[in-house]
N, C-alpha and C. Protein backbone atom coordinates (compact mmCIF):
# COMPACT_ATOMS: atom_id res chain seq x y z
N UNK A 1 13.09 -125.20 63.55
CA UNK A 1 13.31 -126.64 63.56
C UNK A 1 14.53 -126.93 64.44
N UNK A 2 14.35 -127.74 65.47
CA UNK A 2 15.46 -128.26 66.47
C UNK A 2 16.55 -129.21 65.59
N UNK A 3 17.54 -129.11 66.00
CA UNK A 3 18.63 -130.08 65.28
C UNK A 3 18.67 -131.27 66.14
N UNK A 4 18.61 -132.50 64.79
CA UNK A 4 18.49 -134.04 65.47
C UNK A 4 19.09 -134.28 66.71
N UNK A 5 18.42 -135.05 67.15
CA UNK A 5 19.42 -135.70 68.70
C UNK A 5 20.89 -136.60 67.95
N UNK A 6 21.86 -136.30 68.70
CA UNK A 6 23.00 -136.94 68.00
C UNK A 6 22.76 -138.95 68.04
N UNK A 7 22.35 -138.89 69.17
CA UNK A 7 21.91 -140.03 69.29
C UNK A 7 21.25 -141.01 68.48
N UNK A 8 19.93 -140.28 67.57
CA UNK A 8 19.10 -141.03 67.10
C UNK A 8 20.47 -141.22 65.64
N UNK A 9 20.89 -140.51 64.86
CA UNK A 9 22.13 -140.17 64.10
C UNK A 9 22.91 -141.41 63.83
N UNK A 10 23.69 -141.74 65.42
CA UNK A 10 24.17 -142.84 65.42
C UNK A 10 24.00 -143.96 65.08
N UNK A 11 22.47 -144.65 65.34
CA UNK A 11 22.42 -146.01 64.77
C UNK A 11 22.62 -145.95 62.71
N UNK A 12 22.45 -144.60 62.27
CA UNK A 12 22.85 -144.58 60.73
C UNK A 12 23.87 -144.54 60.44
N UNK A 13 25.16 -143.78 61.14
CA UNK A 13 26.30 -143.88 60.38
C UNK A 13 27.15 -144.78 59.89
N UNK A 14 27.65 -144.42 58.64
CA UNK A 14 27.92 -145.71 57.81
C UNK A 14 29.22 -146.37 58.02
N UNK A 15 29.65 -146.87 59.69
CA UNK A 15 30.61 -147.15 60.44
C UNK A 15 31.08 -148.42 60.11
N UNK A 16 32.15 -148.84 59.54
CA UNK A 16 32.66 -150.53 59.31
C UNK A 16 33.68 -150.23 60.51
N UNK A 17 34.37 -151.43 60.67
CA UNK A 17 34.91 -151.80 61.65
C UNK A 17 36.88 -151.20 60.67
N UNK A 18 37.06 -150.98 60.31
CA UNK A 18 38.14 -150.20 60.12
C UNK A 18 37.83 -148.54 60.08
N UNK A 19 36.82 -148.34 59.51
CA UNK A 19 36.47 -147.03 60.34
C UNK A 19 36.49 -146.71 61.68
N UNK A 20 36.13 -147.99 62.61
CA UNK A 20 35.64 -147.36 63.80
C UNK A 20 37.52 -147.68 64.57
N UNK A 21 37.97 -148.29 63.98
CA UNK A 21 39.95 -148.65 64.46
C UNK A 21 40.75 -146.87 64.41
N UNK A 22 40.00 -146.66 63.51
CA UNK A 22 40.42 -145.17 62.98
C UNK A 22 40.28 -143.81 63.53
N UNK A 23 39.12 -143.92 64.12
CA UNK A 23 38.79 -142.79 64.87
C UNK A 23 39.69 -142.51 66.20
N UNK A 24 39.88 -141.10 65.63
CA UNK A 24 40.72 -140.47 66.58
C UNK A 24 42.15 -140.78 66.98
N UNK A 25 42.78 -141.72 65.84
CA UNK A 25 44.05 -142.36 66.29
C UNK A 25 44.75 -141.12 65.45
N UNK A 26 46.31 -141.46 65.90
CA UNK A 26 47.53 -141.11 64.72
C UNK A 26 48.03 -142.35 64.37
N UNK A 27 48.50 -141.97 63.27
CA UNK A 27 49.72 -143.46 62.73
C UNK A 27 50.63 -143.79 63.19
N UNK A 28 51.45 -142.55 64.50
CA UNK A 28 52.54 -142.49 64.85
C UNK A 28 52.43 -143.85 66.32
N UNK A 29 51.31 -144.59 66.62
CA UNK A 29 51.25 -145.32 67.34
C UNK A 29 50.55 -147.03 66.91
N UNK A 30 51.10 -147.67 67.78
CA UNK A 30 50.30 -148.96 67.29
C UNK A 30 49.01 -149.41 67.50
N UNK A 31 47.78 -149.88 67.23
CA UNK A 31 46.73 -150.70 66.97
C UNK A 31 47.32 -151.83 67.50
N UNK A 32 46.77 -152.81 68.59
CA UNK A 32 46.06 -154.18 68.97
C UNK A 32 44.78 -154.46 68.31
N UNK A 33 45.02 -155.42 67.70
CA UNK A 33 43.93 -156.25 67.09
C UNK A 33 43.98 -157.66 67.28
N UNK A 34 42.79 -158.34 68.48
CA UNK A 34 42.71 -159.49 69.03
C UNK A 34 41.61 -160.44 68.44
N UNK A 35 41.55 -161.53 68.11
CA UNK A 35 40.80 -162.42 67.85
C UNK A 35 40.40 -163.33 67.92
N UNK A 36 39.59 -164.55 68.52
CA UNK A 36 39.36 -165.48 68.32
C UNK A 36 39.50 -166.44 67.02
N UNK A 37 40.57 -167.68 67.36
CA UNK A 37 40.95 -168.83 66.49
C UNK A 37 39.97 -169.98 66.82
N UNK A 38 40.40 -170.75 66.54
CA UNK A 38 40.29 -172.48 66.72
C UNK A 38 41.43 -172.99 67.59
N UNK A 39 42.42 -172.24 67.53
CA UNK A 39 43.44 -172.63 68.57
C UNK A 39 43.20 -171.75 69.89
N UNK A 40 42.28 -170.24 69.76
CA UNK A 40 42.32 -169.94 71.04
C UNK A 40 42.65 -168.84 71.15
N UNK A 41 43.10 -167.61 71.59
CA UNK A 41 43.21 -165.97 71.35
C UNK A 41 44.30 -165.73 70.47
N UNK A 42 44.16 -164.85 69.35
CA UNK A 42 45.71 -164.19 68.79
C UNK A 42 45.40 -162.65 69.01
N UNK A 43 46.73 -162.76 69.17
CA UNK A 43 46.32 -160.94 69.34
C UNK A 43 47.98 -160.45 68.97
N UNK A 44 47.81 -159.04 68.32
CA UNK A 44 48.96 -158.69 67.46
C UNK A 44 49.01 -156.60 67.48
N UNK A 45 50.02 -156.09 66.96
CA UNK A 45 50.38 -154.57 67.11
C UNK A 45 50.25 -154.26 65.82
N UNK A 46 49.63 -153.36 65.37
CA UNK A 46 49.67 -153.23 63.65
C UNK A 46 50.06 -151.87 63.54
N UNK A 47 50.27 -151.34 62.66
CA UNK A 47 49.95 -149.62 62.45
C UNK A 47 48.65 -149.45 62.07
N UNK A 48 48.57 -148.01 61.96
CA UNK A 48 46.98 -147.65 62.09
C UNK A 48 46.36 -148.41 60.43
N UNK A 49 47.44 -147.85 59.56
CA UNK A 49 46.65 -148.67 58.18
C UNK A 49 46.12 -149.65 57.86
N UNK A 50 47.57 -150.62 58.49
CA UNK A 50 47.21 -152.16 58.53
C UNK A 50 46.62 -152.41 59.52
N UNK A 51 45.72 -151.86 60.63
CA UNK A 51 44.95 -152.10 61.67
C UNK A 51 43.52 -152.31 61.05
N UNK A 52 43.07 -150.83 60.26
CA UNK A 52 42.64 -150.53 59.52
C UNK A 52 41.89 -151.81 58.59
N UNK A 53 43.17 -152.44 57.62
CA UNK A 53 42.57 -153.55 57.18
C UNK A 53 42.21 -154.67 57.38
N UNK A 54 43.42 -154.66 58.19
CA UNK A 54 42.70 -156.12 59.57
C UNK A 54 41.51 -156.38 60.14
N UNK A 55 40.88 -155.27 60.35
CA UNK A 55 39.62 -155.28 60.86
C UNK A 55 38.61 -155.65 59.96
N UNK A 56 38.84 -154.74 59.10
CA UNK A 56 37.82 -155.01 57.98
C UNK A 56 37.90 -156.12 58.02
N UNK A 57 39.03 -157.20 57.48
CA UNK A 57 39.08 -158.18 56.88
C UNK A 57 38.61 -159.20 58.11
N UNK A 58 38.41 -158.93 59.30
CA UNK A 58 38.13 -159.84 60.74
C UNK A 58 36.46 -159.60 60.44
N UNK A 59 35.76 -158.38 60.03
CA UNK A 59 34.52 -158.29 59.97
C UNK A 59 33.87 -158.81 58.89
N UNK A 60 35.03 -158.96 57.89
CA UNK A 60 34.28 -159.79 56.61
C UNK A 60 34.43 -161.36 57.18
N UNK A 61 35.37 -161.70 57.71
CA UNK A 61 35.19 -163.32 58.16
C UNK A 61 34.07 -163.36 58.88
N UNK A 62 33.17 -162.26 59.60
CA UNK A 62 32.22 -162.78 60.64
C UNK A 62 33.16 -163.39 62.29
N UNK A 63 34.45 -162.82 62.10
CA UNK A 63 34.67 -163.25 63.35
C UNK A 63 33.83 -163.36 65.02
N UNK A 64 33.67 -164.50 65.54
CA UNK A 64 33.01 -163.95 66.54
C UNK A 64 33.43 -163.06 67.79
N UNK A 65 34.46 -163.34 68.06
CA UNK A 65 35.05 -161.97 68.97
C UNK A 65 36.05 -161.73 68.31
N UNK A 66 35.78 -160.61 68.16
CA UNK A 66 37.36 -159.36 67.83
C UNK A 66 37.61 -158.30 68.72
N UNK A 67 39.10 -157.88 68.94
CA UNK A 67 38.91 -156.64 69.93
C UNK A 67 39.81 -155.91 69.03
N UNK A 68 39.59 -154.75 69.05
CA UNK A 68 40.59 -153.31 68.80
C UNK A 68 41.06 -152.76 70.07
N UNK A 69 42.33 -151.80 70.42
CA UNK A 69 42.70 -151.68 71.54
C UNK A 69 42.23 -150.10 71.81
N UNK A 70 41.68 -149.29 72.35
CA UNK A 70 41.23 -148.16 72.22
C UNK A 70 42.04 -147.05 72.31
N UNK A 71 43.01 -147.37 72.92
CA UNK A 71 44.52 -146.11 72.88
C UNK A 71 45.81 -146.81 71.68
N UNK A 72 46.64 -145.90 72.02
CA UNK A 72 47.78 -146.52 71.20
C UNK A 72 48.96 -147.03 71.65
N UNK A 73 49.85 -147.80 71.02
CA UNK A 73 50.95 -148.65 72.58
C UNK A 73 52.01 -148.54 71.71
N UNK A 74 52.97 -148.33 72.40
CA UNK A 74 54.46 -148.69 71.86
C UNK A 74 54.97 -149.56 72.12
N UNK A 75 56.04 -150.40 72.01
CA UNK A 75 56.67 -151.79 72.49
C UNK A 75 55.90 -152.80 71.67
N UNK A 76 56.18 -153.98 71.94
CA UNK A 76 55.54 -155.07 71.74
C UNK A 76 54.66 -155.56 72.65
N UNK A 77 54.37 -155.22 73.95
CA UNK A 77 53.33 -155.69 74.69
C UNK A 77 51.69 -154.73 74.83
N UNK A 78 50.62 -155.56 75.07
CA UNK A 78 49.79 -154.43 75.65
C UNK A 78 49.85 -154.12 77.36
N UNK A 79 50.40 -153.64 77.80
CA UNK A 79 50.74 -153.40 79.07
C UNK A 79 50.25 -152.10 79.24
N UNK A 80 50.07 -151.75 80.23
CA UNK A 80 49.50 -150.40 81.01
C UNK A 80 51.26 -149.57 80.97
N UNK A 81 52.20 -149.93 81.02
CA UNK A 81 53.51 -149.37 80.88
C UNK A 81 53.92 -148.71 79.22
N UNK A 82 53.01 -149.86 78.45
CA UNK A 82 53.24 -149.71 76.83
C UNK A 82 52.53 -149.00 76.29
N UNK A 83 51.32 -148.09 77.03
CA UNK A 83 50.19 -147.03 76.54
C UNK A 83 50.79 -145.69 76.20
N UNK A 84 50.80 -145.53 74.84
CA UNK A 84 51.86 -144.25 74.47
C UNK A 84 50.78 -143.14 73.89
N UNK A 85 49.22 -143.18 74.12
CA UNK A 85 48.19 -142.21 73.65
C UNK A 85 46.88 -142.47 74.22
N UNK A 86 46.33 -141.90 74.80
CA UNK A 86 44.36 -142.13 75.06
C UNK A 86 44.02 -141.27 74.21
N UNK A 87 42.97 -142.18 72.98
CA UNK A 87 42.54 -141.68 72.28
C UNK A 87 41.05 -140.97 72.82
N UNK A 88 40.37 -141.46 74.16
CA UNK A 88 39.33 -141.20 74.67
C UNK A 88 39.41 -142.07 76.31
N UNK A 89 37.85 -141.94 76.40
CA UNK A 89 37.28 -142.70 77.75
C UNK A 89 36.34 -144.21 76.68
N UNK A 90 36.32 -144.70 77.36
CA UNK A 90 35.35 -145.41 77.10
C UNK A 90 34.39 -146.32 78.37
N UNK A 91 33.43 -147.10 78.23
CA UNK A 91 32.81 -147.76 79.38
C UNK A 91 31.56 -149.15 78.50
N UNK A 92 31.73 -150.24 79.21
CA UNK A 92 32.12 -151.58 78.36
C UNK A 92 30.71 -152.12 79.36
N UNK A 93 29.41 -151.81 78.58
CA UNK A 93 28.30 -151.94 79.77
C UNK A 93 27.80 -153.47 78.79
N UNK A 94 27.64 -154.48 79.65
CA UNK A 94 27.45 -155.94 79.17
C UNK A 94 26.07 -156.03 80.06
N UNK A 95 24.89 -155.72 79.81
CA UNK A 95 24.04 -155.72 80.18
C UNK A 95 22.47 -156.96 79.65
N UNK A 96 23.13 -158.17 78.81
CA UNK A 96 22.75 -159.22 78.54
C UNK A 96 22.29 -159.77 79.76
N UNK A 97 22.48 -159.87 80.98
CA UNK A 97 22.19 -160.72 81.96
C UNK A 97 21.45 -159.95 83.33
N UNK A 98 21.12 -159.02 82.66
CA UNK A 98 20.48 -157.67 83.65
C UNK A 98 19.06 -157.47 83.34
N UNK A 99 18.03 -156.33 84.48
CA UNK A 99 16.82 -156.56 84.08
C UNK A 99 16.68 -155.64 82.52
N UNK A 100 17.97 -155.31 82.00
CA UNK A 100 18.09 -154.74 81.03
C UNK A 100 18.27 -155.52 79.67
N UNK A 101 17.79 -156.45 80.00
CA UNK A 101 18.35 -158.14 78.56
C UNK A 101 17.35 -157.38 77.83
N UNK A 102 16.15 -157.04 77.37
CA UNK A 102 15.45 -157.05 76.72
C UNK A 102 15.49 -155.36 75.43
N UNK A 103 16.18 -154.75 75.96
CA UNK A 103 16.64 -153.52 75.10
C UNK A 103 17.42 -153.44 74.13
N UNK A 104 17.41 -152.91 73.10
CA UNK A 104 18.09 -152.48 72.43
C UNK A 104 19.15 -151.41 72.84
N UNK A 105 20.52 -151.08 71.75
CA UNK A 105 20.95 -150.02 72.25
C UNK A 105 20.74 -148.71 72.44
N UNK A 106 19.63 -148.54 71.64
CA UNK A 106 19.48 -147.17 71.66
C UNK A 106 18.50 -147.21 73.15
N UNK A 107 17.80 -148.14 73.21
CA UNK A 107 16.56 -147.91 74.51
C UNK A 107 17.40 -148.04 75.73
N UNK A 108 18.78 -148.98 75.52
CA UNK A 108 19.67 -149.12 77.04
C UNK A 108 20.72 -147.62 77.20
N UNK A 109 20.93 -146.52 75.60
CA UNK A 109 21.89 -145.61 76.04
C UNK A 109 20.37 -144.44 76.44
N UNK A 110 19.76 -144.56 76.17
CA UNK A 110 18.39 -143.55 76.82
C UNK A 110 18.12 -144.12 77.99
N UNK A 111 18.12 -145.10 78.12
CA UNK A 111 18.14 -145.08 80.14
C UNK A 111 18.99 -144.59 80.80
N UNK A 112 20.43 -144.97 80.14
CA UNK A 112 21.25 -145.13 81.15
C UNK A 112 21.18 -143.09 80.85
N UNK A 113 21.19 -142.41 79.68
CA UNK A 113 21.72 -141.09 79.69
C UNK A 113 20.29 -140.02 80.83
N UNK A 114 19.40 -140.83 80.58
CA UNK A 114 18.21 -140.17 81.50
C UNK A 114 18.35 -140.46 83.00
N UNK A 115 18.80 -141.69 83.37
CA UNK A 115 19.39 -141.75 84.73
C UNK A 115 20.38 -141.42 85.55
N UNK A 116 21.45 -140.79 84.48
CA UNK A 116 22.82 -140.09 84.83
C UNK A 116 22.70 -138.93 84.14
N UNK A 117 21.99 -137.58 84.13
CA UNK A 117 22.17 -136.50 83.83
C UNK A 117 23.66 -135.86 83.54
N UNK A 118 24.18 -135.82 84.80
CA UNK A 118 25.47 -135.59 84.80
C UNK A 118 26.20 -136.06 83.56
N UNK A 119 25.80 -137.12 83.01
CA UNK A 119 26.83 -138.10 81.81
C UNK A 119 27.28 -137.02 80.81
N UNK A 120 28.23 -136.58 80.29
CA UNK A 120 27.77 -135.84 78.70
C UNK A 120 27.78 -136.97 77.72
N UNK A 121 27.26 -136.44 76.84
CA UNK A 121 26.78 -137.75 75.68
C UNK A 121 28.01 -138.30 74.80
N UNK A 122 27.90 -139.77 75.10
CA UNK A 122 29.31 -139.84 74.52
C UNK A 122 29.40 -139.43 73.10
N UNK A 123 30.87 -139.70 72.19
CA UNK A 123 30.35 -139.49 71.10
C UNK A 123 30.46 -140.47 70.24
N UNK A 124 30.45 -141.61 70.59
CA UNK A 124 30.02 -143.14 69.70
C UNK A 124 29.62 -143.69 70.95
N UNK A 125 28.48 -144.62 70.40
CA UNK A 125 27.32 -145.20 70.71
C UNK A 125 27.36 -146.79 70.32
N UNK A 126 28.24 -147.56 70.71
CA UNK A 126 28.44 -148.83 69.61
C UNK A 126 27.79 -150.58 70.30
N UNK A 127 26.59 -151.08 69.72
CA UNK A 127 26.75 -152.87 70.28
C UNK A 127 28.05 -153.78 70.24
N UNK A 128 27.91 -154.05 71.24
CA UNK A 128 28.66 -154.79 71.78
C UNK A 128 28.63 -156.29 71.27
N UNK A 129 27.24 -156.58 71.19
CA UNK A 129 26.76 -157.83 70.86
C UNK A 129 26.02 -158.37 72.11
N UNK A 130 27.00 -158.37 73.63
CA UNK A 130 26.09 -158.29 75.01
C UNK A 130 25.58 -157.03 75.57
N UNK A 131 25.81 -155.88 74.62
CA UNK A 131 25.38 -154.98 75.43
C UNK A 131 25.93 -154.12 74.62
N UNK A 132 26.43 -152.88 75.67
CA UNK A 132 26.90 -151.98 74.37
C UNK A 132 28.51 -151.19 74.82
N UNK A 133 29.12 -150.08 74.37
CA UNK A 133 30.24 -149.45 74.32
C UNK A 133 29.66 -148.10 74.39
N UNK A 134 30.31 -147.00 75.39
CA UNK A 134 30.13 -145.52 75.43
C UNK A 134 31.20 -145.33 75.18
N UNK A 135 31.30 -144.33 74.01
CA UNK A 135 32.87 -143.65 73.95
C UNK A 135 32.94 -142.23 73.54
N UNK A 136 33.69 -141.81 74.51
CA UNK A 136 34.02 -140.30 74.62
C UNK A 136 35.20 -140.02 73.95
N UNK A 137 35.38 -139.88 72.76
CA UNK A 137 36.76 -139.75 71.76
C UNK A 137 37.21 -138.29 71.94
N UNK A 138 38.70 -137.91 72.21
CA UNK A 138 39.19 -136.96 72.18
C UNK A 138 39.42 -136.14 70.95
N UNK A 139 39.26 -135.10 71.13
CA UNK A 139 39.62 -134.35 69.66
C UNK A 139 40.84 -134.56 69.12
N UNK A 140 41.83 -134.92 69.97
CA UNK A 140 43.02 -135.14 69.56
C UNK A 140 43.69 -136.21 70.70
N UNK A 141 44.39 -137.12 70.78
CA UNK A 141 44.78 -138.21 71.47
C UNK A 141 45.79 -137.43 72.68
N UNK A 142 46.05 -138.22 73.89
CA UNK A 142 46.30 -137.45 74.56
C UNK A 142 47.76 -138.17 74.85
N UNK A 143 49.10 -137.50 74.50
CA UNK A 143 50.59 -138.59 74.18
C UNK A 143 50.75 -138.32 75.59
N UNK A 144 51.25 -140.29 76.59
CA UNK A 144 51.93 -140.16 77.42
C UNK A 144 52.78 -141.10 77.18
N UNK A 145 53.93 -141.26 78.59
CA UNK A 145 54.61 -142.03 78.55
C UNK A 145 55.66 -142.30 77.34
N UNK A 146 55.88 -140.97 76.97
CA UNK A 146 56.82 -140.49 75.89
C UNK A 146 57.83 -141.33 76.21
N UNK A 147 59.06 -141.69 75.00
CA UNK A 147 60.03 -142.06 75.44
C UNK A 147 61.08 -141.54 74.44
């Protein structure tokens, strides 16, 4: 008996949105967690715990856009200067307006992985809502910009 495709796997795991803040971080860095108001973007630095619950608590409102920041930052800004960890790669495919509108994610990450051989398979698979998220998570985060 062959072992499952990791792929098919993915659409089951029992992933909430503070789970998915979690993966692959340390505590020793900060979480961005951005959201849509009524007044218009907030966006804030948490630690991983309280990132953690934030999310949850953004996914129990039904927020309609939320972002998590995918590395970890020091300072108070999100700046490309303030990136103190890559937790991975990722790639942000919005494919709502393509001859690809009509797929699901699993039928748009089987195209895209059958048309790029080369790809290795990421290892989260996530909707986007327009499309979807590839992410290649590191086994362990990768510290720069030490200070």
């Amino acid at each position: 008996m062959s072992p499952p495709d990791p792929l098919q796997l993915q659409g089951r795991l029992p992933l909430g949105a503070g789970e998915y803040v979690a993966l692959g971080r340390t505590d020793r860095h900060k979480v961005w967690l951005a959201h849509a108001t009524h007044e218009g973007w907030t966006q804030r630095a948490y630690s991983l715990s309280a990132a953690v619950y934030y999310a949850d608590c953004f996914a129990s409102q039904e927020f309609l856009d939320s972002y998590a920041s995918n590395n970890g930052f020091s300072g108070i800004s999100r700046r490309v200067s303030g990136v103190s960890e890559i937790t991975g790669f990722f790639i942000d495919f919005d494919y709502y307006k393509t001859e690809y509108a009509g797929l699901d994610v699993s039928e748009f990450s089987d195209t895209v992985l059958k048309a790029l051989p080369w790809l290795p398979v990421p290892s989260l698979i996530v909707s986007s809502g327009r499309g979807a998220y590839f992410f290649w998570k590191f086994k362990r985060p990768l510290p720069i910009n030490s200070r």
